[in-house]
Protein backbone atom coordinates (compact mmCIF):
# COMPACT_ATOMS: atom_id res chain seq x y z
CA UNK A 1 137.93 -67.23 133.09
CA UNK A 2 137.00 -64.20 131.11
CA UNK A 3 134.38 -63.26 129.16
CA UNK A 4 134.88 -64.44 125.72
CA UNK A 5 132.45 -65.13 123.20
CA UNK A 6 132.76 -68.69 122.70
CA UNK A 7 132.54 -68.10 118.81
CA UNK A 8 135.65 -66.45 119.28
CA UNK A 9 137.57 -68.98 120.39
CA UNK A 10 135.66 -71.59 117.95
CA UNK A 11 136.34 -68.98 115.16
CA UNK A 12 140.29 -68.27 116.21
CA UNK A 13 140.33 -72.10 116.99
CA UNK A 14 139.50 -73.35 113.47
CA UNK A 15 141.99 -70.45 112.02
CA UNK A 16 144.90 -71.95 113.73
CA UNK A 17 144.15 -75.22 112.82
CA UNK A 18 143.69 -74.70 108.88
CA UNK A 19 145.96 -72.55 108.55
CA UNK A 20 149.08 -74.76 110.15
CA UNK A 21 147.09 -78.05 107.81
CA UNK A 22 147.48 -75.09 104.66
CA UNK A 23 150.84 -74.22 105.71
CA UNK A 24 152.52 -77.66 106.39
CA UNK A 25 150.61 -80.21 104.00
CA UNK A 26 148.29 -78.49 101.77
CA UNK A 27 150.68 -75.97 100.04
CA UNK A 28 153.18 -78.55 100.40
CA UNK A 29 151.40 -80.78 98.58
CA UNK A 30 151.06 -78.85 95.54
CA UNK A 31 154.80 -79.79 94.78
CA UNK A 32 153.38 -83.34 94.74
CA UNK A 33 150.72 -82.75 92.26
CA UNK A 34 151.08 -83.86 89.16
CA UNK A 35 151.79 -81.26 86.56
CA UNK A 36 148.36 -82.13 84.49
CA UNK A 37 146.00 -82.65 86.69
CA UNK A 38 147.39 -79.44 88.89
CA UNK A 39 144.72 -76.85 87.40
CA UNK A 40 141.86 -78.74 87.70
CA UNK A 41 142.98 -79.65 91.29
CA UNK A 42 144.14 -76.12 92.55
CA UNK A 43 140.90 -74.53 90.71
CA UNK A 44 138.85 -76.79 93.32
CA UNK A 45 140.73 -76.62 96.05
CA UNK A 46 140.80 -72.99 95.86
CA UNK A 47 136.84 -72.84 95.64
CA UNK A 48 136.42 -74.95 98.57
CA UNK A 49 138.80 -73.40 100.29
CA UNK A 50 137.46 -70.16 99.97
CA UNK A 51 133.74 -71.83 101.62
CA UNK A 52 135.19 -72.36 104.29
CA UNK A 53 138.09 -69.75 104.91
CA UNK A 54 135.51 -66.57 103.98
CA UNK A 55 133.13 -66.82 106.71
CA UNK A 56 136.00 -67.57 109.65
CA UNK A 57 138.06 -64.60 108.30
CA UNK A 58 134.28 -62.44 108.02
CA UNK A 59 133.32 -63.67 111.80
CA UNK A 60 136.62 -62.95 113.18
CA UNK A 61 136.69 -59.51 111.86
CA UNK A 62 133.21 -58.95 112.96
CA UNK A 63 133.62 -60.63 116.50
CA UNK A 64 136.21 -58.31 116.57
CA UNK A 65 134.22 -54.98 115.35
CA UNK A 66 131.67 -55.73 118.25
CA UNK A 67 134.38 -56.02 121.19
CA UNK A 68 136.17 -52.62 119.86
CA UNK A 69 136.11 -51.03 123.16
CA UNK A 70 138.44 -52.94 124.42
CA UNK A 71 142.51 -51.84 123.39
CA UNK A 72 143.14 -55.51 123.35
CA UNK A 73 141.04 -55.27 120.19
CA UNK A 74 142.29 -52.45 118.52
CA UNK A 75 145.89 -54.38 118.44
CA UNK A 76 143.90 -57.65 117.35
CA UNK A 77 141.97 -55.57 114.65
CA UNK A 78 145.33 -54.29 113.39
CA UNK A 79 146.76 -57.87 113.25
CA UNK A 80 143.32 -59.14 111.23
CA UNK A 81 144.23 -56.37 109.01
CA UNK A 82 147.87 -57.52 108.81
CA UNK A 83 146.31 -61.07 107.49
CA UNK A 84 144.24 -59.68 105.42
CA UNK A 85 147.06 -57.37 103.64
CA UNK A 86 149.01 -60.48 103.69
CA UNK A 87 145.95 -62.63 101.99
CA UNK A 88 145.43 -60.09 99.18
CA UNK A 89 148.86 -58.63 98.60
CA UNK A 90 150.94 -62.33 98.79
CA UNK A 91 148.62 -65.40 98.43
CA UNK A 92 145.49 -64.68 96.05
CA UNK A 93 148.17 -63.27 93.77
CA UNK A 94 149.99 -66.64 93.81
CA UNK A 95 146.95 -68.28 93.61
CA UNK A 96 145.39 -65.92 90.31
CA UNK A 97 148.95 -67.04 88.89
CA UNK A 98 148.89 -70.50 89.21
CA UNK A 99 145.31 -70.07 87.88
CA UNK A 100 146.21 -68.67 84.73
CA UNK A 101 149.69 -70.25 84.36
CA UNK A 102 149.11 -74.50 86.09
CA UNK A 103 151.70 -75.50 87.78
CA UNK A 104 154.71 -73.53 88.77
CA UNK A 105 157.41 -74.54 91.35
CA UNK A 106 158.83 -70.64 91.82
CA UNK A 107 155.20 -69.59 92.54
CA UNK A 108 154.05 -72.55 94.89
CA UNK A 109 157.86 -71.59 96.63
CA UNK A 110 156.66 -67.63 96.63
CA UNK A 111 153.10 -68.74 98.30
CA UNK A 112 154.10 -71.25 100.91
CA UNK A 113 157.40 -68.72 102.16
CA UNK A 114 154.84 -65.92 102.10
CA UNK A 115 151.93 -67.77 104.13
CA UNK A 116 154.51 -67.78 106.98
CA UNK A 117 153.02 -64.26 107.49
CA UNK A 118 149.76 -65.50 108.10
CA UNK A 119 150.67 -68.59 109.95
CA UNK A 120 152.47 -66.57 112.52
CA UNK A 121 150.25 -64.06 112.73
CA UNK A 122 146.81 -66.25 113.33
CA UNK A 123 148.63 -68.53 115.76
CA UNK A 124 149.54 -65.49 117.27
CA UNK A 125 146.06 -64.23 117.17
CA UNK A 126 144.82 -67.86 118.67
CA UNK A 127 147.43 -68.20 121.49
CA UNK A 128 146.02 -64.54 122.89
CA UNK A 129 142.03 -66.02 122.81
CA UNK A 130 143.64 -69.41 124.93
CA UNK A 131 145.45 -67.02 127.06
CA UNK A 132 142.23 -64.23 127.76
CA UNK A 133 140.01 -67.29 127.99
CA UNK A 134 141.91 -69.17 130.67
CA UNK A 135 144.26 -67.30 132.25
């Protein structure tokens, strides 16, 4: 087994996991919603979201930062970077929208195609930690 720390794979771990729920239910879900209780809903969910989202995207970067040595990590660094172009360029856009305009079927389309981008890319991310940790 290599040397990993475990906060890594907690941090990449928990990544995968919400983002897959986000991807596959959550955004999903929003289609679901109904129409006027949809702002109150997405305002919340997009507050709590965010307490729990920031400081997994902050540790993985940093985690990251400290093992920079390591080529492995400049390619994962790039990748984080990739997710976060795709978080700020695609999905808080969609997200500000929805904000300022409720409920919108064209936008909830644009941000769950778009997340696909960040689904791919943190499973991607996760399935290299399980693969350095154990292999």
């Amino acid at each position: 087994m290599n040397e990993l720390p475990p906060l890594q794979l907690i941090t990449d771990s928990g990544l995968f996991v919400l983002i897959w729920l986000v991807q596959l239910i959550i955004y999903p879900s929003f289609t679901y919603t109904e129409k006027k209780c949809f702002n109150s809903w997405h305002r919340k969910y997009t507050g709590l979201m965010g307490l729990i989202v920031s400081p997994l995207m902050l540790t993985q970067v940093g985690i990251e930062v400290l093992l920079l040595p390591d080529e492995m990590h400049r390619v994962r660094i790039l990748l984080i970077g990739l997710v976060w172009l795709a978080t700020f360029s695609l999905s808080v856009p969609c997200h500000h929208k929805l904000h300022r305009e409720g409920y919108n079927d064209v936008t909830i389309r644009h941000l769950i195609a778009t997340n696909w981008i960040r689904t791919l890319l943190w499973s991607f991310l996760f399935l290299e930690t399980v693969f350095t940790v154990f292999y």
